[in-house]
PDB file of N, CA and C in Angstrom:
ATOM      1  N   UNK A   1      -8.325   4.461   1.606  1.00  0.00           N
ATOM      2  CA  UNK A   1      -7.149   5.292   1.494  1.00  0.00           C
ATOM      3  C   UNK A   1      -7.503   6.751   1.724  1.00  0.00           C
ATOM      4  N   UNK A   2      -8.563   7.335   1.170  1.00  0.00           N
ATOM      5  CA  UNK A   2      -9.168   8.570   1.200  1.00  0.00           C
ATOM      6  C   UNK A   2      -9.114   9.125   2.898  1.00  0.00           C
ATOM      7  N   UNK A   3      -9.569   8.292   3.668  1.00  0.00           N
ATOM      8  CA  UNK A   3      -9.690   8.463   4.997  1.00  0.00           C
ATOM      9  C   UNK A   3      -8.565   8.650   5.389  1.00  0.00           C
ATOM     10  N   UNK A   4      -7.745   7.599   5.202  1.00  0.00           N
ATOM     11  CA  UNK A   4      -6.439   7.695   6.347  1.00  0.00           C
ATOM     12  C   UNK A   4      -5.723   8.915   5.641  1.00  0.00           C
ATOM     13  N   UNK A   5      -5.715   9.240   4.509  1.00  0.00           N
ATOM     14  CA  UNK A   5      -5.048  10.585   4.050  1.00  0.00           C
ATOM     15  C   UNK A   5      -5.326  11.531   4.631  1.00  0.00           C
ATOM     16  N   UNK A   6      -6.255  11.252   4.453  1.00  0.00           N
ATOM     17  CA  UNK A   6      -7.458  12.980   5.351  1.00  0.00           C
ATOM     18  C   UNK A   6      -6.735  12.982   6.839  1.00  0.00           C
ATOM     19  N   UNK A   7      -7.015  11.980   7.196  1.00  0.00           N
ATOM     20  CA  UNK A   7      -6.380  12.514   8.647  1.00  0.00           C
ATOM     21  C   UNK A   7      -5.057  12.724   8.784  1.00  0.00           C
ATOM     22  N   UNK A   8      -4.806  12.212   8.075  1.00  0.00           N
ATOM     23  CA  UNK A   8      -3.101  11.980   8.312  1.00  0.00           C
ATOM     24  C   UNK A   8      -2.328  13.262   7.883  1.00  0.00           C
ATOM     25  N   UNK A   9      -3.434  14.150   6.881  1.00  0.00           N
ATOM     26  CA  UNK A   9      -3.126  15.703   6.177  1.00  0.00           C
ATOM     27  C   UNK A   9      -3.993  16.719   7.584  1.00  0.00           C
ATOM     28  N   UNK A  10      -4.623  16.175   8.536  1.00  0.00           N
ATOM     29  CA  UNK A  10      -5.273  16.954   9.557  1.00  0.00           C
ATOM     30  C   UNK A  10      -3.816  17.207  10.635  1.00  0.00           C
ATOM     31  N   UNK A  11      -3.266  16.984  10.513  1.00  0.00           N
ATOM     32  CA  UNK A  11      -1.724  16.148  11.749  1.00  0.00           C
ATOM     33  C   UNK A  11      -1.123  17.534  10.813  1.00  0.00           C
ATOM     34  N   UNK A  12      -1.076  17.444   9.898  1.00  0.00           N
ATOM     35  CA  UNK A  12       0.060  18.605   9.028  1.00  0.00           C
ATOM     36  C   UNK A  12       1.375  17.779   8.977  1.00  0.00           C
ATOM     37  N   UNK A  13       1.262  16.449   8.519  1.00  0.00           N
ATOM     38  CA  UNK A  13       1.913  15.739   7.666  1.00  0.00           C
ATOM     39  C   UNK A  13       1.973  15.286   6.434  1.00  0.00           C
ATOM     40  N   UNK A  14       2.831  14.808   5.761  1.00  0.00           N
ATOM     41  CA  UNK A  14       2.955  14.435   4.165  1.00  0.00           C
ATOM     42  C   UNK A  14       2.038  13.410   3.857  1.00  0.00           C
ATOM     43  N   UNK A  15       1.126  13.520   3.165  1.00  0.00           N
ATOM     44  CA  UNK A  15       0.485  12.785   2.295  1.00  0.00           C
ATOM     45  C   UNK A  15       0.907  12.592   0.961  1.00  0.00           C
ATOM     46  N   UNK A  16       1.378  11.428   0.581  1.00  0.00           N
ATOM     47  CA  UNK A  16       1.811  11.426  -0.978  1.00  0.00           C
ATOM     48  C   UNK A  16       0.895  10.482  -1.794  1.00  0.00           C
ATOM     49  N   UNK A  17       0.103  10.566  -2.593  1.00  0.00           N
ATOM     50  CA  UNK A  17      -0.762   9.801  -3.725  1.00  0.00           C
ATOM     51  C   UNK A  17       0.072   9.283  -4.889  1.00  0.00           C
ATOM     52  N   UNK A  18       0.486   8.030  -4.827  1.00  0.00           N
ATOM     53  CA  UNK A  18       0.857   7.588  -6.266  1.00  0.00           C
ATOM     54  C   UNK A  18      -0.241   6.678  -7.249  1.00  0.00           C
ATOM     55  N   UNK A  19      -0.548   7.170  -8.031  1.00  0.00           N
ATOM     56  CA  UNK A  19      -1.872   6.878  -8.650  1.00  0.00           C
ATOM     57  C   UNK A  19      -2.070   6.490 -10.164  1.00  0.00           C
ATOM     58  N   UNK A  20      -2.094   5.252 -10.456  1.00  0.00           N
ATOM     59  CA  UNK A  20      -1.917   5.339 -12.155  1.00  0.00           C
ATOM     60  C   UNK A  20      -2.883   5.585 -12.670  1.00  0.00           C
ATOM     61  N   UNK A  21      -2.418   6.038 -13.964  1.00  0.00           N
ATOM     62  CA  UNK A  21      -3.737   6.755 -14.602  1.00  0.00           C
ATOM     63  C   UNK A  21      -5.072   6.247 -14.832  1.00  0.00           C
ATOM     64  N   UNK A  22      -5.450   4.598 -14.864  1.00  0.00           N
ATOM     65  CA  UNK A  22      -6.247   4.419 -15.037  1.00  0.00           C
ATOM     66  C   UNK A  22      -7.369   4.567 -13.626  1.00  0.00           C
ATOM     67  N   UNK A  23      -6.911   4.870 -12.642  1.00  0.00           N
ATOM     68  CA  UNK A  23      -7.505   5.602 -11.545  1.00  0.00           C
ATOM     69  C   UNK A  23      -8.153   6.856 -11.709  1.00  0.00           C
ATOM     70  N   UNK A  24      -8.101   7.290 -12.665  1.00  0.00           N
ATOM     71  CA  UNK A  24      -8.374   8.978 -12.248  1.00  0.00           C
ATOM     72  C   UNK A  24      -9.330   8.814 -13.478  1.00  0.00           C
ATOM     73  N   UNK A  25      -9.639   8.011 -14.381  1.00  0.00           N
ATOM     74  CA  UNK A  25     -11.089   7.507 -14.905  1.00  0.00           C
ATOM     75  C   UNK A  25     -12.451   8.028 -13.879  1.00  0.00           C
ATOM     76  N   UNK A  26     -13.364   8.582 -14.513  1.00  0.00           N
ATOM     77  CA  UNK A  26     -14.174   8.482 -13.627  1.00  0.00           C
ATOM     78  C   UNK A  26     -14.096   8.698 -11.795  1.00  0.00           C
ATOM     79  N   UNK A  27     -13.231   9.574 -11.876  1.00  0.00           N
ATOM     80  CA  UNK A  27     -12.818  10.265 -10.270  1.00  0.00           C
ATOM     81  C   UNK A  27     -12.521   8.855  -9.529  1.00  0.00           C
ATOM     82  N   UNK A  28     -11.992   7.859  -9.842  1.00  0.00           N
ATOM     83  CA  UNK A  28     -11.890   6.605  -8.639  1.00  0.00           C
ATOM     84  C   UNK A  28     -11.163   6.840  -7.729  1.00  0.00           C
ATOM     85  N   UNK A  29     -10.097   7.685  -7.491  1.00  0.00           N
ATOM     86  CA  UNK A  29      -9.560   8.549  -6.589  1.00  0.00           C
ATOM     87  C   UNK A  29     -10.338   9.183  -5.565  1.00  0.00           C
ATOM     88  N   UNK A  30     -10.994  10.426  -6.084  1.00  0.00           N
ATOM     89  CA  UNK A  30     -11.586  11.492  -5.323  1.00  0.00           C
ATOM     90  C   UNK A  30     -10.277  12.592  -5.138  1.00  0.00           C
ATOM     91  N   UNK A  31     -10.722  12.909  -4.098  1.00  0.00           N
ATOM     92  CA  UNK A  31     -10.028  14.536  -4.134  1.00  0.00           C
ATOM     93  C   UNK A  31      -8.572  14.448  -3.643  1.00  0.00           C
ATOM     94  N   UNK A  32      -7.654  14.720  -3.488  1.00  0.00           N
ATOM     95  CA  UNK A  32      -5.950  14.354  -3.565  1.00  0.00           C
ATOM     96  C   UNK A  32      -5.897  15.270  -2.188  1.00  0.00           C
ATOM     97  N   UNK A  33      -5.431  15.161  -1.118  1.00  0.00           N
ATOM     98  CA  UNK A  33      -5.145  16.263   0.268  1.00  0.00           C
ATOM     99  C   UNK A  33      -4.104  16.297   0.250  1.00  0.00           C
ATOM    100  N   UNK A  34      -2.769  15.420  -0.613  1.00  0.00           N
ATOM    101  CA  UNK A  34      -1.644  16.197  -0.351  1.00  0.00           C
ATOM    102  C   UNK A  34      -0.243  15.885  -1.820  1.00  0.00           C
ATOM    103  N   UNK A  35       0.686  15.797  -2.207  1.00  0.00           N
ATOM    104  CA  UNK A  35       1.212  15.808  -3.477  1.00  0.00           C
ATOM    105  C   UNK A  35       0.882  14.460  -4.071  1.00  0.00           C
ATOM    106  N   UNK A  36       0.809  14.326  -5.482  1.00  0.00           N
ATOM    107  CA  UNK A  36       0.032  13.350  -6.274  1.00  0.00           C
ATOM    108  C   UNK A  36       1.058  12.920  -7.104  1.00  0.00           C
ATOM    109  N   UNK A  37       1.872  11.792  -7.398  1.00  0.00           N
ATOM    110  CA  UNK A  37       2.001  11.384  -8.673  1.00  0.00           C
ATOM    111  C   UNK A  37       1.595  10.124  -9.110  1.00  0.00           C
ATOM    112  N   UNK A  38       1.218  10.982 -10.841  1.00  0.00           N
ATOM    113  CA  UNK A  38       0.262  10.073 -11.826  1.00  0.00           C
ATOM    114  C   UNK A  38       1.628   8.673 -12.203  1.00  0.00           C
ATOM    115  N   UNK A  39       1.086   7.626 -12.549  1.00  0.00           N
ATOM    116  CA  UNK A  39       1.788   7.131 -13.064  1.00  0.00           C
ATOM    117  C   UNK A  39       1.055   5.961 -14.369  1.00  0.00           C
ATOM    118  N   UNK A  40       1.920   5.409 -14.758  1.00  0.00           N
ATOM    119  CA  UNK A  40       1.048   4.881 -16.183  1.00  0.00           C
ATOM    120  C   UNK A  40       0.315   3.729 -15.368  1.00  0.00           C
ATOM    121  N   UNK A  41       1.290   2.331 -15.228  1.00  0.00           N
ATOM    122  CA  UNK A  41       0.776   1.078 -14.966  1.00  0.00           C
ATOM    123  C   UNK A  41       0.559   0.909 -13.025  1.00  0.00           C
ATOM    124  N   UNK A  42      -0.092  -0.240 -12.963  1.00  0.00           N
ATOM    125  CA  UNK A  42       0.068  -0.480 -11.622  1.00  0.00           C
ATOM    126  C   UNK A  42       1.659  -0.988 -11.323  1.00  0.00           C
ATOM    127  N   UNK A  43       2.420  -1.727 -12.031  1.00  0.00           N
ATOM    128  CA  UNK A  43       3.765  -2.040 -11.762  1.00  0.00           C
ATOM    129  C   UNK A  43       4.470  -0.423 -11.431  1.00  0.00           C
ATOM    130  N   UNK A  44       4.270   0.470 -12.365  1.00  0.00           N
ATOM    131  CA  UNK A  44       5.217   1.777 -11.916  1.00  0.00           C
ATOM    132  C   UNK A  44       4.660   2.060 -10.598  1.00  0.00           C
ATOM    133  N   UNK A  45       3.559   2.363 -10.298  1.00  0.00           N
ATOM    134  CA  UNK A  45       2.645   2.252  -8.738  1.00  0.00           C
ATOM    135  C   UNK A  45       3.810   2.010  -7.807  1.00  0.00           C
ATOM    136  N   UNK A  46       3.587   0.342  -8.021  1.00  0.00           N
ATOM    137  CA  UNK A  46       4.538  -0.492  -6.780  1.00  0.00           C
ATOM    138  C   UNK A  46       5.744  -0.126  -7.042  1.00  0.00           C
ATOM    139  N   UNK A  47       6.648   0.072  -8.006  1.00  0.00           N
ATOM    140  CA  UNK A  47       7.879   0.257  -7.529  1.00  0.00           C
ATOM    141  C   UNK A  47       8.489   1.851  -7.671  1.00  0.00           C
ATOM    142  N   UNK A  48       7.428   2.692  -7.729  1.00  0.00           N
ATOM    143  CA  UNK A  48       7.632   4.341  -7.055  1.00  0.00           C
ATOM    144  C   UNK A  48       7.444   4.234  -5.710  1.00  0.00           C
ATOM    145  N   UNK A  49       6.322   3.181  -5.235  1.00  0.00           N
ATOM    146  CA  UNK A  49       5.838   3.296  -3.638  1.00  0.00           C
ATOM    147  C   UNK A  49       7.436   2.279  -3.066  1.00  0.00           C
ATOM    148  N   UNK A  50       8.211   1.651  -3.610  1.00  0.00           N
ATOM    149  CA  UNK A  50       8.710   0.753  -2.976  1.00  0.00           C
ATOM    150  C   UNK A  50      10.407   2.126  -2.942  1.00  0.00           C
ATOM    151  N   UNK A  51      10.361   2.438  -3.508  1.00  0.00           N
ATOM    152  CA  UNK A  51      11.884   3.456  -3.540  1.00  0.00           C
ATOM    153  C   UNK A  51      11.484   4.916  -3.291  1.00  0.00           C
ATOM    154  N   UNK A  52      10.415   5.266  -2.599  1.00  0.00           N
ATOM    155  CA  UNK A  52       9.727   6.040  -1.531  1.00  0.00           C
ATOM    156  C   UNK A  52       9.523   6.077  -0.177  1.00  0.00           C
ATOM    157  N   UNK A  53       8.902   5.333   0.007  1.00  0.00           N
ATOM    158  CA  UNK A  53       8.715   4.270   1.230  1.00  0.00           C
ATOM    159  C   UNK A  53       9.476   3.988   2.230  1.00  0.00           C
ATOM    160  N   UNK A  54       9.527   4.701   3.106  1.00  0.00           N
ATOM    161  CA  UNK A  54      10.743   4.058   4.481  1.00  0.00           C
ATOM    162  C   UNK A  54       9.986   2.591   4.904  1.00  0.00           C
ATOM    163  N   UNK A  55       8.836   2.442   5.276  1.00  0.00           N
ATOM    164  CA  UNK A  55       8.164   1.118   5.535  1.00  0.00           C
ATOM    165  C   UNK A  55       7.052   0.589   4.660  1.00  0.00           C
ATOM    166  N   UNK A  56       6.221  -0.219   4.897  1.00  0.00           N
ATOM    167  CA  UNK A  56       5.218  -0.522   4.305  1.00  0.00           C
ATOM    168  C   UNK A  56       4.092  -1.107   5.472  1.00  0.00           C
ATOM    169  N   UNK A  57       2.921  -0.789   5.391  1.00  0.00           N
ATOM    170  CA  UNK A  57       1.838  -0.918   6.515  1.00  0.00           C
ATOM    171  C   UNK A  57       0.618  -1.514   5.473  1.00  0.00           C
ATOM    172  N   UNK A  58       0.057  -2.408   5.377  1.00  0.00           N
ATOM    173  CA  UNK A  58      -1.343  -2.972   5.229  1.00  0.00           C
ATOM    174  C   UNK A  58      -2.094  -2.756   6.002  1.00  0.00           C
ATOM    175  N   UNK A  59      -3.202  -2.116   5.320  1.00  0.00           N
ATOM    176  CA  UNK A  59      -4.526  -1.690   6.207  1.00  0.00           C
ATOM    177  C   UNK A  59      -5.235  -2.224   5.859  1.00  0.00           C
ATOM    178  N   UNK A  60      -6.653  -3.326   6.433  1.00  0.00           N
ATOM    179  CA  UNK A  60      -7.644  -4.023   6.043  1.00  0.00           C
ATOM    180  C   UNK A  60      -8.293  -3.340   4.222  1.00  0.00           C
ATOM    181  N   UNK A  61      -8.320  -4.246   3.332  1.00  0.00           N
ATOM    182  CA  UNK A  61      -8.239  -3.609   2.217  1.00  0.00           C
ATOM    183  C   UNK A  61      -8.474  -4.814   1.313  1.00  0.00           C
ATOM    184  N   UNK A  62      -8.843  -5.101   0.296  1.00  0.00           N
ATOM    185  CA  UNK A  62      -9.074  -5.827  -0.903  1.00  0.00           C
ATOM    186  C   UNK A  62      -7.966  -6.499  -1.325  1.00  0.00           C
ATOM    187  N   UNK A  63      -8.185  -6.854  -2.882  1.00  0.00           N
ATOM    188  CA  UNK A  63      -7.194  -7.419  -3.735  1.00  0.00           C
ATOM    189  C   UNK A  63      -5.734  -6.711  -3.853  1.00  0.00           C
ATOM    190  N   UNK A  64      -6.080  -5.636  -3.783  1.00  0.00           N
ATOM    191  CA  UNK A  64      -5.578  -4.908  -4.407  1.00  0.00           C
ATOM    192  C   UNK A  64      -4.261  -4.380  -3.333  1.00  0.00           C
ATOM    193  N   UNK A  65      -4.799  -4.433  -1.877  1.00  0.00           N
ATOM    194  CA  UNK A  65      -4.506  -4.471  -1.036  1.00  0.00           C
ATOM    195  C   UNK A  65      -3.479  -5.619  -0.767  1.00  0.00           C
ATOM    196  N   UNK A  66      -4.029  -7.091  -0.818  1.00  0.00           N
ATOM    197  CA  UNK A  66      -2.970  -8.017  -0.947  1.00  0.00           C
ATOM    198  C   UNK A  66      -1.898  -8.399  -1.816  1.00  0.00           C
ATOM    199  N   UNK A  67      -2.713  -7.810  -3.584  1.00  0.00           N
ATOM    200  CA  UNK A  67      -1.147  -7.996  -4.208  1.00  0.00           C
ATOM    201  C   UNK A  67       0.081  -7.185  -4.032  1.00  0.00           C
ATOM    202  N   UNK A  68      -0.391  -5.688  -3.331  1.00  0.00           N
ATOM    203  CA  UNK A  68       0.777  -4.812  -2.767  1.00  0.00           C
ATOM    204  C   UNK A  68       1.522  -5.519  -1.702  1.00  0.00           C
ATOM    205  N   UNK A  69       0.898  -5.905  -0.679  1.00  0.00           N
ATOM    206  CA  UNK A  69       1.344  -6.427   0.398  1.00  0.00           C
ATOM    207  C   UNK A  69       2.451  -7.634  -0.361  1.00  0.00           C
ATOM    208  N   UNK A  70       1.615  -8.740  -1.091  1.00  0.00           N
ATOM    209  CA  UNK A  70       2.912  -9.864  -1.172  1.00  0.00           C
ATOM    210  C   UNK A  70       4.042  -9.043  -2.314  1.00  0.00           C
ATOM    211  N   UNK A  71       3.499  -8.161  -3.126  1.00  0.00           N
ATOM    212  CA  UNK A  71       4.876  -7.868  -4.048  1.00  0.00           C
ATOM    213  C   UNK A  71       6.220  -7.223  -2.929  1.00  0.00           C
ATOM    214  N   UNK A  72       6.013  -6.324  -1.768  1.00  0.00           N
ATOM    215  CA  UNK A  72       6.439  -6.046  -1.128  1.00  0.00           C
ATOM    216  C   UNK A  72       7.592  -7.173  -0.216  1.00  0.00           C
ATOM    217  N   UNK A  73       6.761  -8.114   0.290  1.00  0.00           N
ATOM    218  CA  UNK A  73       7.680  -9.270   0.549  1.00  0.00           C
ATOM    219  C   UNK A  73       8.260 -10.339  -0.348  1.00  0.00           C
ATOM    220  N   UNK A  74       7.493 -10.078  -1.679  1.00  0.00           N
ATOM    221  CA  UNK A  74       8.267 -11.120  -2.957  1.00  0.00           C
ATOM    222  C   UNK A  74       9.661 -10.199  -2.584  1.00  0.00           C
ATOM    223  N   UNK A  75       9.470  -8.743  -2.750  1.00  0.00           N
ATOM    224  CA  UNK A  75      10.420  -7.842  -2.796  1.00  0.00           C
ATOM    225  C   UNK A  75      11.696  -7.890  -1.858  1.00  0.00           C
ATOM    226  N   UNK A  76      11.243  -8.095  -0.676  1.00  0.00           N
ATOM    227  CA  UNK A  76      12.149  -8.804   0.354  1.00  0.00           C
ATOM    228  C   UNK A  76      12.630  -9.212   0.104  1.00  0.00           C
ATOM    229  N   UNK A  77      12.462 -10.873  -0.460  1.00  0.00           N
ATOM    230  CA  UNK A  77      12.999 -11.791  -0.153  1.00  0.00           C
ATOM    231  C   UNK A  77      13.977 -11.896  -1.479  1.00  0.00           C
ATOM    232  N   UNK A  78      13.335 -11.414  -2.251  1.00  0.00           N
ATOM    233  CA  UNK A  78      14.954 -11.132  -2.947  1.00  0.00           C
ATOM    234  C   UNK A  78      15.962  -9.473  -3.176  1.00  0.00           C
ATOM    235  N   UNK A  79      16.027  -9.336  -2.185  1.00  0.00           N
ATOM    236  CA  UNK A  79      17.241  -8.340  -1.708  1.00  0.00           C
ATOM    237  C   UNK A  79      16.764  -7.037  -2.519  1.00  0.00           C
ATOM    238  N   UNK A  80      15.527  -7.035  -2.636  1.00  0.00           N
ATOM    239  CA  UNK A  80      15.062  -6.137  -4.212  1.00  0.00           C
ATOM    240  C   UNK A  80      15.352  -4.395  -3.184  1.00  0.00           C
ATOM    241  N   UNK A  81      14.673  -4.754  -1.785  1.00  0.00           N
ATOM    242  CA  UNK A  81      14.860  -4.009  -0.460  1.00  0.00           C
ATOM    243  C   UNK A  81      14.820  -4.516   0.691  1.00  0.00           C
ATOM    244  N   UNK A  82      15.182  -3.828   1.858  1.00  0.00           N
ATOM    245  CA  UNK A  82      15.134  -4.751   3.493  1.00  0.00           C
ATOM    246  C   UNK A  82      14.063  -3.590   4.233  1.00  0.00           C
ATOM    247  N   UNK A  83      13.480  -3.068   3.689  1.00  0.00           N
ATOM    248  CA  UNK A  83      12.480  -1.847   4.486  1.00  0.00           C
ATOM    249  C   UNK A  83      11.296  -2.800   5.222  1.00  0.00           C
ATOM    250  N   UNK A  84      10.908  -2.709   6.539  1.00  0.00           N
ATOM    251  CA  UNK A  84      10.157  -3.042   6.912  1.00  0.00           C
ATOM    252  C   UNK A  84       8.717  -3.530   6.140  1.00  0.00           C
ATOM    253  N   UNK A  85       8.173  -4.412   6.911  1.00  0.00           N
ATOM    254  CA  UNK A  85       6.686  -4.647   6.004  1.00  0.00           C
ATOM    255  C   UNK A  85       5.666  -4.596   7.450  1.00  0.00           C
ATOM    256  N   UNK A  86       4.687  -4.665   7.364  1.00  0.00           N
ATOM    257  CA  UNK A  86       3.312  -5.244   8.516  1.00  0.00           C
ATOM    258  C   UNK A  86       2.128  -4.913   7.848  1.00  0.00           C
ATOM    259  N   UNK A  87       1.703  -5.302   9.007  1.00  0.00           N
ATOM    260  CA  UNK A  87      -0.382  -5.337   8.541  1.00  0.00           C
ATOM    261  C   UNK A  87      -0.818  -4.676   9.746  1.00  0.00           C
ATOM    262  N   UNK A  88      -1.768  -3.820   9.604  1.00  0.00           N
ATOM    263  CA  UNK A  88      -2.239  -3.142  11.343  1.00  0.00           C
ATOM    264  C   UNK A  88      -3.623  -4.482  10.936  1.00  0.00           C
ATOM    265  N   UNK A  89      -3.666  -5.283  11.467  1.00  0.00           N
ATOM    266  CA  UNK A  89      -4.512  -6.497  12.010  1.00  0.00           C
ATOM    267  C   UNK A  89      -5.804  -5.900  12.943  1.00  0.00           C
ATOM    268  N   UNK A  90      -6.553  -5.320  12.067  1.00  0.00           N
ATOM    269  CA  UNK A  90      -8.201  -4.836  13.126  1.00  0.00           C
ATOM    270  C   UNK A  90      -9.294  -5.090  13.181  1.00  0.00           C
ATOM    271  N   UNK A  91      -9.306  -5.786  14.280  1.00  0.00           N
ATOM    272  CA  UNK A  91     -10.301  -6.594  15.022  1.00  0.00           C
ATOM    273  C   UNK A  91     -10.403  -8.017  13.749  1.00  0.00           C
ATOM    274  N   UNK A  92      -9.107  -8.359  13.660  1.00  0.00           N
ATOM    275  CA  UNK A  92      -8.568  -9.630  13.479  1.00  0.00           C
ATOM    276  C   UNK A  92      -8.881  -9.719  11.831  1.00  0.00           C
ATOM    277  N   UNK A  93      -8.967  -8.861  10.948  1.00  0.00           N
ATOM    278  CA  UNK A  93      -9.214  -8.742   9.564  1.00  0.00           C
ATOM    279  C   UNK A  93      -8.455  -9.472   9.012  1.00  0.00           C
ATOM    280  N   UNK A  94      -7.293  -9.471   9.515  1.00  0.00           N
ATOM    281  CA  UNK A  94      -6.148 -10.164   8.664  1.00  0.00           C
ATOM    282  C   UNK A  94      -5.875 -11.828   9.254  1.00  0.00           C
ATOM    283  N   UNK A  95      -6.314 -12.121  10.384  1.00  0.00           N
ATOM    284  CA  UNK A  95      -6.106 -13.698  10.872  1.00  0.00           C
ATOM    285  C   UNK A  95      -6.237 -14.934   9.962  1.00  0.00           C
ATOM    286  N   UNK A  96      -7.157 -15.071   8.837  1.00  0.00           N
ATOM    287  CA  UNK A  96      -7.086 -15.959   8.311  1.00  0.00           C
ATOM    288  C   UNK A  96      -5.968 -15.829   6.744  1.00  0.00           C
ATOM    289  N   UNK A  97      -5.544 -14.379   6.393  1.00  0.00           N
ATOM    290  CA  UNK A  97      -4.159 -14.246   5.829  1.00  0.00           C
ATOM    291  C   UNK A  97      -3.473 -14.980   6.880  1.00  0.00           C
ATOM    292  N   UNK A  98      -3.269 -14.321   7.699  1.00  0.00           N
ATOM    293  CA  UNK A  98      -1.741 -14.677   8.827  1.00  0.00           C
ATOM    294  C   UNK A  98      -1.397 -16.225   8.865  1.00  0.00           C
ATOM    295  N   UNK A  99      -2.688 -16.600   9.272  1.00  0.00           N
ATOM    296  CA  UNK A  99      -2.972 -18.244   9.466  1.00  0.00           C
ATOM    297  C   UNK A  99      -2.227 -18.904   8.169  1.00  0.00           C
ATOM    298  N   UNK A 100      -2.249 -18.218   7.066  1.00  0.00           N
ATOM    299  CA  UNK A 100      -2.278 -19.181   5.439  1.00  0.00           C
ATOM    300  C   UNK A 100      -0.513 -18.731   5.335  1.00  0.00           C
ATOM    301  N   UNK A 101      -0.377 -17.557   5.452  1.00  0.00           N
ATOM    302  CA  UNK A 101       1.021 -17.602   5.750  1.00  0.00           C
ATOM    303  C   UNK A 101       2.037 -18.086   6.551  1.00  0.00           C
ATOM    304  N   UNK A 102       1.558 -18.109   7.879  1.00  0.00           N
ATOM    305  CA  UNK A 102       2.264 -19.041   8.870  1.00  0.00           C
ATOM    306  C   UNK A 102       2.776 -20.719   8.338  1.00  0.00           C
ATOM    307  N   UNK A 103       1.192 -21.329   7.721  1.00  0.00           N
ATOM    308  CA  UNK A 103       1.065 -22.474   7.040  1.00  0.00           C
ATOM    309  C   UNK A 103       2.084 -22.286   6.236  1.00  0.00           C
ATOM    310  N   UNK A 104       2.305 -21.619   5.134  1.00  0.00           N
ATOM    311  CA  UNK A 104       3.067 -21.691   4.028  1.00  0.00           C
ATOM    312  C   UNK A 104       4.533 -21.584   4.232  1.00  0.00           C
ATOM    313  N   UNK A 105       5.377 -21.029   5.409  1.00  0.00           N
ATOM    314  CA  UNK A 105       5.917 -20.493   5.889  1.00  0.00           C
ATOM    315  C   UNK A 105       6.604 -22.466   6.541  1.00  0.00           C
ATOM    316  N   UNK A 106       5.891 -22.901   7.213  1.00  0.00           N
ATOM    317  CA  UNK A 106       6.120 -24.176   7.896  1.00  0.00           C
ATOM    318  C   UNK A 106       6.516 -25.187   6.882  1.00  0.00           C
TER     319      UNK A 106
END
């Protein structure tokens, strides 16, 4: 996340950090490049990022990474919002997700 902020604050665009507090333990963050809000739990997290958010983009990323991603389309699918979702898929990181979803999907 640190990275794509950075650049994305090099452009002289909005960077927004929503970050619950137990992040900022021990700097697990690092340094903030553009407005920050703290929040308590990871649930406030997801649903400040979800009534923020014009879209939603997955970038090759962890757990943490995928439970955002499916709360986002749990979120979908019940009318919670209709805002876009995706994955930028690099150099095929995400294929064996895609694959398990397609499956599940059938």
């Amino acid at each position: 996340m640190g990275c794509v902020s950075t650049a994305i604050a090099r452009r002289k665009t909005q960077v927004l950090g929503i970050i619950p507090l137990a992040f900022t333990v021990n700097n697990l963050v690092g340094e903030t490049c553009g407005k920050e809000i703290k929040v308590v739990t990871m649930h406030q997290r997801l649903l400040t990022m979800m009534e923020l958010s014009d879209a939603f983009i997955a970038l090759p990323g962890g757990f943490g990474t995928l439970e955002e991603l499916f709360q986002m389309i749990y979120w979908a699918q019940l009318n919670i919002h209709s805002k876009p979702i995706g994955v930028l898929n690099i150099n095929g990181f995400f294929n064996g997700l895609l694959s398990f979803v397609n499956q599940a999907v059938e």
